[in-house]
Structure formats: C-alpha cells, structure tokens
Protein backbone atom coordinates (compact mmCIF):
# COMPACT_ATOMS: atom_id res chain seq x y z
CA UNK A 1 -13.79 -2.81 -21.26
CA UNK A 2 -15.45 -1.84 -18.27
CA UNK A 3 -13.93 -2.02 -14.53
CA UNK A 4 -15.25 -1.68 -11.14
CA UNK A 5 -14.40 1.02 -8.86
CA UNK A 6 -14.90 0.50 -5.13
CA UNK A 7 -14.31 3.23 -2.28
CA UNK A 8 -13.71 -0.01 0.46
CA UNK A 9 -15.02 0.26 3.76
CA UNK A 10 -15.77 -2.46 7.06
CA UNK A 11 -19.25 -2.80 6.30
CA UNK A 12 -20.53 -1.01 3.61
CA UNK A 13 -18.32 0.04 -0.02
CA UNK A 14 -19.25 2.73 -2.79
CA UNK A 15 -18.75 1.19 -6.23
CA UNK A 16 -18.59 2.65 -9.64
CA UNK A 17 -18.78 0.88 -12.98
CA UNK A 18 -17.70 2.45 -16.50
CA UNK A 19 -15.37 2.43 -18.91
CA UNK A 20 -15.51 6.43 -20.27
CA UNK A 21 -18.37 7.15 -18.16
CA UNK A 22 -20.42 6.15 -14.86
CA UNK A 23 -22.29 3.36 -15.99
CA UNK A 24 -23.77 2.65 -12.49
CA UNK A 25 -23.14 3.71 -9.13
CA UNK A 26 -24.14 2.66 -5.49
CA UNK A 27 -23.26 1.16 -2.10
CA UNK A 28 -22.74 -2.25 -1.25
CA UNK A 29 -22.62 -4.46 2.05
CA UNK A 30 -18.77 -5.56 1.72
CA UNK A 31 -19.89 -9.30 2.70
CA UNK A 32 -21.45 -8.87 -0.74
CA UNK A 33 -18.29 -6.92 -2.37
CA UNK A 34 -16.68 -10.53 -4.00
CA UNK A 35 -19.70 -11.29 -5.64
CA UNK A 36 -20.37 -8.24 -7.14
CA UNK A 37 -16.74 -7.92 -8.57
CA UNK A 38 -16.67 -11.58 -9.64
CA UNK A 39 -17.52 -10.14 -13.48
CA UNK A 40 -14.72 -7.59 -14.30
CA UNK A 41 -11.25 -8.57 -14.96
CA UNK A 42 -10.47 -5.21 -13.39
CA UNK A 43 -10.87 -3.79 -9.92
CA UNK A 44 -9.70 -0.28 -8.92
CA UNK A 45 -9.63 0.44 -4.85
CA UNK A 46 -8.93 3.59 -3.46
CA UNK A 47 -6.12 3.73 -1.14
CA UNK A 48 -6.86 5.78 1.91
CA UNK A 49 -3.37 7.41 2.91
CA UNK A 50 -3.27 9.73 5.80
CA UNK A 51 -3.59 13.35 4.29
CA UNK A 52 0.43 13.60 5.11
CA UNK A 53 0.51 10.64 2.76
CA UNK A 54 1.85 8.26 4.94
CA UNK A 55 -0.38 5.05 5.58
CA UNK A 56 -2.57 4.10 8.26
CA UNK A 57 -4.66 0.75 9.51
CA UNK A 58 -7.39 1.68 7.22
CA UNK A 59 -4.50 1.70 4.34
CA UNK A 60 -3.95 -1.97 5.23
CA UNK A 61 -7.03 -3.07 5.79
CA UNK A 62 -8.12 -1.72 1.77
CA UNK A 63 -4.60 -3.70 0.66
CA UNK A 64 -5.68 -6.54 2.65
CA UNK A 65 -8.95 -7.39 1.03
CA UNK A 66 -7.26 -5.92 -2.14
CA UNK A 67 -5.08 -9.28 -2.42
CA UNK A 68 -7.30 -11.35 -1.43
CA UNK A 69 -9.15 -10.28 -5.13
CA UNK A 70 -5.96 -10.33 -6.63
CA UNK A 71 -5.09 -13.78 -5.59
CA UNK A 72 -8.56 -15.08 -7.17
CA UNK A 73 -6.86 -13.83 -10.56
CA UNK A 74 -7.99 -10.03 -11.10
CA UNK A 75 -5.99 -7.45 -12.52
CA UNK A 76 -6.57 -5.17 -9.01
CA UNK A 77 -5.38 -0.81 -8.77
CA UNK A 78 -4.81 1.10 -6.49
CA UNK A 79 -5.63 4.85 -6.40
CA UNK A 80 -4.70 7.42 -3.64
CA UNK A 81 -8.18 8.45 -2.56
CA UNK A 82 -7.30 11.63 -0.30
CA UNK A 83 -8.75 14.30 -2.93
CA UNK A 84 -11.74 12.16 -3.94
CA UNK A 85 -12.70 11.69 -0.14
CA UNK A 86 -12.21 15.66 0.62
CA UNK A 87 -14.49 16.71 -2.33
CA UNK A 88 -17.33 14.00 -0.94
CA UNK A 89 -16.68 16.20 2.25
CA UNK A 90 -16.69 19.17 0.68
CA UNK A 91 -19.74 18.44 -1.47
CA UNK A 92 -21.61 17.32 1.84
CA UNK A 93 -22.52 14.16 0.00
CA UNK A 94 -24.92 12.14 2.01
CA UNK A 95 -23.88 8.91 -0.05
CA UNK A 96 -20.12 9.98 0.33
CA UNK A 97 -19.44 6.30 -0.54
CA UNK A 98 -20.91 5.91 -4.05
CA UNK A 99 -19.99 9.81 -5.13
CA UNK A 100 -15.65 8.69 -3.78
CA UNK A 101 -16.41 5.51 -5.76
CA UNK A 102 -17.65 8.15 -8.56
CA UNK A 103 -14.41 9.79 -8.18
CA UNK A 104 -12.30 7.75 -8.31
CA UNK A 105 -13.29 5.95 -11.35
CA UNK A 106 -13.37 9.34 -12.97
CA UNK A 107 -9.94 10.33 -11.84
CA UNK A 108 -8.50 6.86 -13.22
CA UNK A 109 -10.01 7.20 -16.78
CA UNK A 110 -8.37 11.13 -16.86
CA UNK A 111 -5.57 9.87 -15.46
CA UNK A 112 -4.72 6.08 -15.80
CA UNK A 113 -1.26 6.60 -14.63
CA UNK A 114 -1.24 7.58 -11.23
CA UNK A 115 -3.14 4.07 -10.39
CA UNK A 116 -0.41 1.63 -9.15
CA UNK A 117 -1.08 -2.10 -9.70
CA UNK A 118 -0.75 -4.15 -6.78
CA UNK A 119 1.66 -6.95 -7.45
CA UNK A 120 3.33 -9.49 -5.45
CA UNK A 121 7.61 -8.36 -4.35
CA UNK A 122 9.94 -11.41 -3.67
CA UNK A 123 13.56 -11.49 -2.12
CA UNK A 124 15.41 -13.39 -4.24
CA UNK A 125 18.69 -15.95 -2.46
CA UNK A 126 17.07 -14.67 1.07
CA UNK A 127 19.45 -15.13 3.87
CA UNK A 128 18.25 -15.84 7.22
CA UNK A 129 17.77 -12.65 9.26
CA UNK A 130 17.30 -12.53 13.81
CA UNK A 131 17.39 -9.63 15.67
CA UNK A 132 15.55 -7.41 17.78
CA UNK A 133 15.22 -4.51 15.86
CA UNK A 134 15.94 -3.80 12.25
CA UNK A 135 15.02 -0.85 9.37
CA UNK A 136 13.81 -1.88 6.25
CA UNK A 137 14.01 0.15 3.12
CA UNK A 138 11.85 -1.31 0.18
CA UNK A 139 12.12 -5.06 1.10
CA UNK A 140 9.07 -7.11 1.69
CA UNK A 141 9.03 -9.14 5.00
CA UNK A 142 10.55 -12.81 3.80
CA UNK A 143 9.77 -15.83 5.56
CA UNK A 144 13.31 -16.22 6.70
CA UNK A 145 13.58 -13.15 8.19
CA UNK A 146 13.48 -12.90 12.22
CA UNK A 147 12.58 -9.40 13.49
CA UNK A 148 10.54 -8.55 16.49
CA UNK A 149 10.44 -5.16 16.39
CA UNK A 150 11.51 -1.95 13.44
CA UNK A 151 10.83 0.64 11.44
CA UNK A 152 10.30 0.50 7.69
CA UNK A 153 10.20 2.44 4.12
CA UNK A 154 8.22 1.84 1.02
CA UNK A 155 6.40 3.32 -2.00
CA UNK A 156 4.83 0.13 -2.81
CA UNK A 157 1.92 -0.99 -0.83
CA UNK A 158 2.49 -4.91 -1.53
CA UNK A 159 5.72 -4.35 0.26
CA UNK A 160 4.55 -2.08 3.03
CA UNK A 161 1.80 -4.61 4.13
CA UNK A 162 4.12 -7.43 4.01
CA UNK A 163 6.45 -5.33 6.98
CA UNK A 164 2.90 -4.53 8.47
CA UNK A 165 1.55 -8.20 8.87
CA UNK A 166 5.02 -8.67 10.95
CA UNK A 167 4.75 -5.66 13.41
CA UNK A 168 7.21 -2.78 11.26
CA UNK A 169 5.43 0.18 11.31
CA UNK A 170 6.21 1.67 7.84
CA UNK A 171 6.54 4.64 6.33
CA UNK A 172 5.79 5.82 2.57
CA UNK A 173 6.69 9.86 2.94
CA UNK A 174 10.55 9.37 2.92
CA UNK A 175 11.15 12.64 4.76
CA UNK A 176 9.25 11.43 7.42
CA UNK A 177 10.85 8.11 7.46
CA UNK A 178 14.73 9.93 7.81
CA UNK A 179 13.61 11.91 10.84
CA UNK A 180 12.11 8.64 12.36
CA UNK A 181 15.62 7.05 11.73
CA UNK A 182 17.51 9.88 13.25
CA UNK A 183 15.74 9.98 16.17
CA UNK A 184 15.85 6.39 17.08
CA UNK A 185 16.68 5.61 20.87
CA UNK A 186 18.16 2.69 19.99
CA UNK A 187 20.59 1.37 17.20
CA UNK A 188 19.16 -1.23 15.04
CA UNK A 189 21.29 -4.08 14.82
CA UNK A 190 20.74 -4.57 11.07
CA UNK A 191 19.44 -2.16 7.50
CA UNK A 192 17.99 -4.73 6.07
CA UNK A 193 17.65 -2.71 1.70
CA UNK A 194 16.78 -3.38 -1.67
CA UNK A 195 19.98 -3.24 -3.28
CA UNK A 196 18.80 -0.94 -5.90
CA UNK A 197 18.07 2.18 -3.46
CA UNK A 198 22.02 1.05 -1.95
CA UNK A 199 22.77 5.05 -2.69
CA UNK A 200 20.25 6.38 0.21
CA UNK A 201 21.98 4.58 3.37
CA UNK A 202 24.48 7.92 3.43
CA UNK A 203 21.19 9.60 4.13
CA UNK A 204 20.23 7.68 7.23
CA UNK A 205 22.62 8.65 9.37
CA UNK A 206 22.82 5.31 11.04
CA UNK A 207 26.21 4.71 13.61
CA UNK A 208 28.22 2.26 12.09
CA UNK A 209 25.87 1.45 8.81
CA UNK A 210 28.36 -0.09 6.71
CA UNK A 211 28.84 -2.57 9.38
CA UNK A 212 25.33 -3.48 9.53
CA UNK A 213 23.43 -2.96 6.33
CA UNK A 214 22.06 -5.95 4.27
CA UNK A 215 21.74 -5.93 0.55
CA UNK A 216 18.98 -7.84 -1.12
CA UNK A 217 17.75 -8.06 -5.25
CA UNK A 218 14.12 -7.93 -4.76
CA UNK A 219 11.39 -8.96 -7.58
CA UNK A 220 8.58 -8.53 -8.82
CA UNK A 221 6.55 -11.83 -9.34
C-alpha cells in the first residue's frame, strides 16, 4: 500500500507518494498538507536533526505537526533527513523540497528500519515532582511534574518534545548530553530517569546522585 512522504517545512512541504517507486512528486503549501495526507493510512516525515545529530527548533516544529496527524489516527514515521537534505544540496536541486521528499521515500522502502514510529510515552504511578532545576533521562514531561528550568536526554522524539513544550532543552547525542551534565554550574536538585536506563546514573557524575535520583516505569501507549 502506498504512503506519503513529506520533507515538512513553515510554508511550503515536498511530498512523495509510492509504494516501490515514486508514484508522484511535488511541493505543497503546508496549510494544504492535512488535506492532501487525509488518504494514506501512512505518513513518513523527515526529521531534521542538526548534522551533530542532536535536535533543533525545526526538529520540533516537524514532531509538532507530526502528532497532530497522528492524533487524527495515522500510522505517522519518522526518518532522519540529514543525508537526504545534503544530496538536494549537493545535487543543486532547485525543487530541493520535492527531490528530499524523493529521498526520503526512497531511503524508507531500502531501508524500512531506520524509520522510528512516533508513539505516545506515559509515566506510569507519577509522583508529584517541584523544583528549580532537574535532568531528565528518557522520561516524558508528566503533568505532575513541576520544573522550571533543566536539561534533558532522549532517543525518542515523542519524549524529547514532551521536555521541549516545558522549557528542557534536550539532548539526543548522549556524549554530548554527559559533558552538558558535567559542566553544570549548578546542582540539580533532582535526576528525574526511566528506570530501565537506572545503570547510566554512574556515568553522570552528579554530587550526591543517589540522594537525588528518581526512578520512573515509563510506557508506551
């Protein structure tokens, strides 16, 4: 069955449509985007990291419209987009839009496991959380939790835009995200962690972690 590709953008988006080949290809306004998907029970989006592979505002802005379909009951992907969007560059495509949408439907039918489907994470028996700052480590922001300011880790984007939408800039590139820890001026007053990456805290390096971490069981709904 066929499925809709779409290289995401403020105004305009490149889409692609195909099954085992290009179909049809071309550029949309995205007020029109939802009408134009409204037929395929699949939606692929390219996820524009940063080339270190960390995200960026563009990142959420693709996830943010990417629920938004998901929540009117499509099956929606995801699809790192960094090599598809250097070869439109390096191609000098004037209609860089439709060939990344090209791309990247291309790239999912060679390879239909690197596409990550977005889907909704849940704490499960949430505990109320208040502080000033806090690190999170693959927990999505829960309604109960109180943080005005921290720093954050996650492969999964659902997660990542949930700390986002509340102010924690997140990392994905977990290097990255250590040296951010280490260098913190200031102590966080909680580590707020999916219980199942518990094994990683000795590699934070954070005064008096034991004292301070939070466990949660987080799910996938």
């Amino acid at each position: 069955m066929a499925l809709i590709a779409i290289d995401y953008g403020k105004s305009k988006c490149g889409y692609a449509i195909g099954s085992v080949f290009v179909s049809e290809s071309g550029t949309i306004k995205t007020a029109d985007l939802v009408k134009k998907i409204e037929r395929f029970d699949t939606v692929l989006f390219g996820l524009p990291l940063s080339m270190s592979g960390n995200y960026s505002t563009q990142t959420f802005q693709v996830i943010k419209f990417a629920l938004k379909i998901k929540n009117s009951g499509k099956k929606v992907l995801l699809l790192d987009e960094r090599v598809t969007t250097k070869m439109a560059k390096s191609f000098e495509k004037k209609d860089d839009d439709r060939f990344s949408a090209e791309q990247l439907l291309f790239e999912y039918i060679q390879n239909p496991d690197r596409a990550i489907e977005l889907k909704e994470h849940k704490v499960i028996e949430a505990q109320p959380v208040s502080c000033n700052f806090a690190v999170f480590v693959e927990v999505p922001y829960d309604e109960s939790f109180s943080v005005k300011e921290g720093i954050g880790f996650s492969k999964d984007p659902y997660i990542a835009y949930t700390l986002f939408k509340h102010g924690v800039f997140v990392y994905r590139i977990w290097r990255d995200f250590r040296e951010a820890v280490v260098n913190l001026e200031k102590v966080p007053e909680y580590v707020i962690m999916n219980i199942e990456n518990r094994q990683v805290i000795s590699e934070l390096d954070i005064k008096n972690s034991q004292e301070i971490v939070l466990f949660f069981k987080v799910v996938v709904k």
